[in-house]
N, C-alpha and C. Protein backbone atom coordinates (compact mmCIF):
# COMPACT_ATOMS: atom_id res chain seq x y z
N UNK A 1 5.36 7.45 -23.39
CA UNK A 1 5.16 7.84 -22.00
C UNK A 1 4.20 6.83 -21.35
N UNK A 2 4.75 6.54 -20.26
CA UNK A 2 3.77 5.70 -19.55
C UNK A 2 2.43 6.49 -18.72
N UNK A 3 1.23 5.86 -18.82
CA UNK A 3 0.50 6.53 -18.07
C UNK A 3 0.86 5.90 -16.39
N UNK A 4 0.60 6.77 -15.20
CA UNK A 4 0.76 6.63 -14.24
C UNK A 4 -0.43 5.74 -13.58
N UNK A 5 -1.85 6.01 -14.14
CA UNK A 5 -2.49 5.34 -13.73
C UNK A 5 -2.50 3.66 -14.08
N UNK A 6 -1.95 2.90 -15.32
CA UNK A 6 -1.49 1.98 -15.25
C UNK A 6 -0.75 1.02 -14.31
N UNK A 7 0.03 2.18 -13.85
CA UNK A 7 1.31 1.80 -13.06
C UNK A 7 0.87 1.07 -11.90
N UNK A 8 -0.55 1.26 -11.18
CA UNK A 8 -1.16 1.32 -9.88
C UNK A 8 -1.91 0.10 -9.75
N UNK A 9 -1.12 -0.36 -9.22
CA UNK A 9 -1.81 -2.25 -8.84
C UNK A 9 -3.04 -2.47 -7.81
N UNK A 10 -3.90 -3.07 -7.97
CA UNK A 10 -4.93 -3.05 -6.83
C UNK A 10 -4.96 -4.59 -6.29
N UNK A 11 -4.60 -4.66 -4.67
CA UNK A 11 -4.39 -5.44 -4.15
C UNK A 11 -5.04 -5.88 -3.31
N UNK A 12 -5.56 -7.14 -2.72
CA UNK A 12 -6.21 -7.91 -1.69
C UNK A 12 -4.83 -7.84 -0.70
N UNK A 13 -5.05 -7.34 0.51
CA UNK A 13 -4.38 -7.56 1.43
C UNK A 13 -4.66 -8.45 2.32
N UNK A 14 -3.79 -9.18 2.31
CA UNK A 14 -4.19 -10.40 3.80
C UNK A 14 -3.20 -10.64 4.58
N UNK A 15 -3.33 -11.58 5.80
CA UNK A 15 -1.98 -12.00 7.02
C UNK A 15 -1.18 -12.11 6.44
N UNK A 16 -0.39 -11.10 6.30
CA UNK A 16 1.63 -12.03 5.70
C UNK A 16 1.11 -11.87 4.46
N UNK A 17 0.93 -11.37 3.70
CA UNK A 17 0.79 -11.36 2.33
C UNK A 17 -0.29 -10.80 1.53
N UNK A 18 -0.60 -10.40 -0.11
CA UNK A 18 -0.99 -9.75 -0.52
C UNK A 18 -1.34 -10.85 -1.82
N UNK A 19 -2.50 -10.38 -2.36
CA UNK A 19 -2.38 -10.95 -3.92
C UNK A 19 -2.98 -9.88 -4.96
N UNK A 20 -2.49 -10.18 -5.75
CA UNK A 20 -2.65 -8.74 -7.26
C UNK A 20 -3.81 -8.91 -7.96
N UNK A 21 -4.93 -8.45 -7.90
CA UNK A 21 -5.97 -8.54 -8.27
C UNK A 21 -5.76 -7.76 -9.73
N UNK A 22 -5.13 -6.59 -9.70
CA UNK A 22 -4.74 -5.66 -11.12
C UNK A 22 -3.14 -5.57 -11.25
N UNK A 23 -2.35 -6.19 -11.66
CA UNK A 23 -1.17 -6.03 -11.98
C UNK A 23 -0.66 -4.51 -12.24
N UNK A 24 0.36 -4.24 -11.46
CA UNK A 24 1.00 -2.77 -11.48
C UNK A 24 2.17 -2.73 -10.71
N UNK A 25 2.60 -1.37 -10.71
CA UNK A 25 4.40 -1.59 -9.94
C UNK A 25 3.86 -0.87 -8.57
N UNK A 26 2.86 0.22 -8.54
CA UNK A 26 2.77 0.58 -7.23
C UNK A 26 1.82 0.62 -6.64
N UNK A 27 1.05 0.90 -5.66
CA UNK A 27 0.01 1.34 -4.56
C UNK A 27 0.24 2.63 -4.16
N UNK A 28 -0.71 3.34 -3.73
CA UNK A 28 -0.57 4.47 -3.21
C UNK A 28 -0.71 4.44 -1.60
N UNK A 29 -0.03 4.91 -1.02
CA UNK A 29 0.12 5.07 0.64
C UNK A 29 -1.09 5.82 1.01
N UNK A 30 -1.88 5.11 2.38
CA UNK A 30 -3.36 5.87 2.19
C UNK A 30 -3.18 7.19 3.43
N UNK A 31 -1.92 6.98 3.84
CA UNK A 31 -1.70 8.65 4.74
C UNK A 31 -1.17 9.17 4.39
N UNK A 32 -0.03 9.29 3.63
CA UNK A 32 0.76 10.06 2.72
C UNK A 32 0.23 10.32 1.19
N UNK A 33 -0.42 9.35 0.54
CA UNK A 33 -0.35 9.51 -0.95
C UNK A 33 0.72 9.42 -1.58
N UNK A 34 1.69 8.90 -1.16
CA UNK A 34 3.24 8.56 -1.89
C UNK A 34 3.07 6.92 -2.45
N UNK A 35 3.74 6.73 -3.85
CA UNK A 35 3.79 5.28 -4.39
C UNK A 35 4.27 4.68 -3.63
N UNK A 36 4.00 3.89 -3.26
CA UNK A 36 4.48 2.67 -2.51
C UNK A 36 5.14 1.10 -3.79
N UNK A 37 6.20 1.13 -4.09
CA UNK A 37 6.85 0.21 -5.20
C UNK A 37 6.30 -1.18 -4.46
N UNK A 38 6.08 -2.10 -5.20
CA UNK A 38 5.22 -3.38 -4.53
C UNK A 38 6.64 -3.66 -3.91
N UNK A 39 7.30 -4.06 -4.76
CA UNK A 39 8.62 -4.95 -4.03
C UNK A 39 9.28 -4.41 -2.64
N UNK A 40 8.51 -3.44 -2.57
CA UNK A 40 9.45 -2.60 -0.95
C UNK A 40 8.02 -2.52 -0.34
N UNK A 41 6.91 -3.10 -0.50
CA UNK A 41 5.50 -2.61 0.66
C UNK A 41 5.52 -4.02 1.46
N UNK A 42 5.60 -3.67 2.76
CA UNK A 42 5.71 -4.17 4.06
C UNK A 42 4.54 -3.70 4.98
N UNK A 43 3.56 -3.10 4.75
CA UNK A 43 2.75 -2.61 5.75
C UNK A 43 1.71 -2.50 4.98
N UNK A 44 0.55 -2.85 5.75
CA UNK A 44 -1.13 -2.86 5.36
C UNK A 44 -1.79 -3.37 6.27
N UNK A 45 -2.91 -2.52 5.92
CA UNK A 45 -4.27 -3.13 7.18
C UNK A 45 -4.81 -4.05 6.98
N UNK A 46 -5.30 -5.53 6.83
CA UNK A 46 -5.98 -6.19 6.37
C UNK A 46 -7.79 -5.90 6.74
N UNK A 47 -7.81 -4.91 7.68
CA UNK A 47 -8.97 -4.78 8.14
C UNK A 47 -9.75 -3.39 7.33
N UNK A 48 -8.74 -2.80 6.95
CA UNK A 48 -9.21 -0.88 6.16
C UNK A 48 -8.90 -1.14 4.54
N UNK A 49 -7.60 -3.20 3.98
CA UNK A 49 -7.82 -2.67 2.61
C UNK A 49 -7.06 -1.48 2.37
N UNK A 50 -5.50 -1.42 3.01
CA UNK A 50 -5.01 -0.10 2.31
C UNK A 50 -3.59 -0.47 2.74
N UNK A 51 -2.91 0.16 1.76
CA UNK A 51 -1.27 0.23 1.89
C UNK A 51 -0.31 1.19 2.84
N UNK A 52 0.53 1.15 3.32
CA UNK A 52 1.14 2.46 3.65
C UNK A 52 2.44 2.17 3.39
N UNK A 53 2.96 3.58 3.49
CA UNK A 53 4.51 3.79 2.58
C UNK A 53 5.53 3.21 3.75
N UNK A 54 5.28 3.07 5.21
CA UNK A 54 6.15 2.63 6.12
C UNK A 54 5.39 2.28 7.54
N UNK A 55 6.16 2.03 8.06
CA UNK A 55 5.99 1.82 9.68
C UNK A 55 5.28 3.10 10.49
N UNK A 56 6.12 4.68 10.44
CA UNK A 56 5.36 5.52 10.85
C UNK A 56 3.80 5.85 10.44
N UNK A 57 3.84 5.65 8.85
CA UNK A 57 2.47 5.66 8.33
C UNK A 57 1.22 4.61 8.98
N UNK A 58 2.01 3.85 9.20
CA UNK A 58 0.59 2.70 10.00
C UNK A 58 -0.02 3.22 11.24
N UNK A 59 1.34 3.57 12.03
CA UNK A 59 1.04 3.82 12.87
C UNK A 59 -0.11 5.23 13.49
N UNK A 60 0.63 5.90 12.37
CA UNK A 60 -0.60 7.13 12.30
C UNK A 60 -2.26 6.88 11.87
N UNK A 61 -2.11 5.59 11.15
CA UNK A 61 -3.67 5.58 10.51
C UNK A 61 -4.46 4.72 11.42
N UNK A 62 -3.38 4.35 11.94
CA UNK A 62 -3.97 3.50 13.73
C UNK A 62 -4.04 3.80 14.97
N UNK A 63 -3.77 5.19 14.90
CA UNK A 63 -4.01 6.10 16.11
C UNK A 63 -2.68 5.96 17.02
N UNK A 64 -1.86 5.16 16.72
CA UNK A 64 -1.18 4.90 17.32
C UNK A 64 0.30 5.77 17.42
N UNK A 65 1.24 5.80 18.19
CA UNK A 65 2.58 6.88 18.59
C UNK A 65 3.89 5.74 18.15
N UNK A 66 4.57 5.84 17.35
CA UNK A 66 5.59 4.85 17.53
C UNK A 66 6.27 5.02 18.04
């Protein structure tokens, strides 16, 4: 059995891109709490350091209405 906490990569987020500070398959979405699979994460704050599972999720953690 795999542990789950393994699984959980910790990432430097920056402009256009990310680098893997802890090797893992996912991130956790910081408004939802849902895995976020690296190969499908498209959205992050570079300013808060956090992932989100989509487009609506950003938008919520940015006050923002899409």
């Amino acid at each position: 059995m795999v542990d789950s906490a393994s699984e959980q990569a910790l990432l430097h987020y920056g402009d256009g891109e990310f680098a893997v500070i802890r090797p893992g398959r996912t991130v956790t979405c910081a408004v939802s709490g849902r895995p976020v699979p690296l190969e499908t994460l498209r959205y992050w704050s570079t300013r808060l350091q956090e992932a989100y599972a989509g487009p609506a999720e950003a938008f919520q953690r940015l006050g923002q209405v899409p």
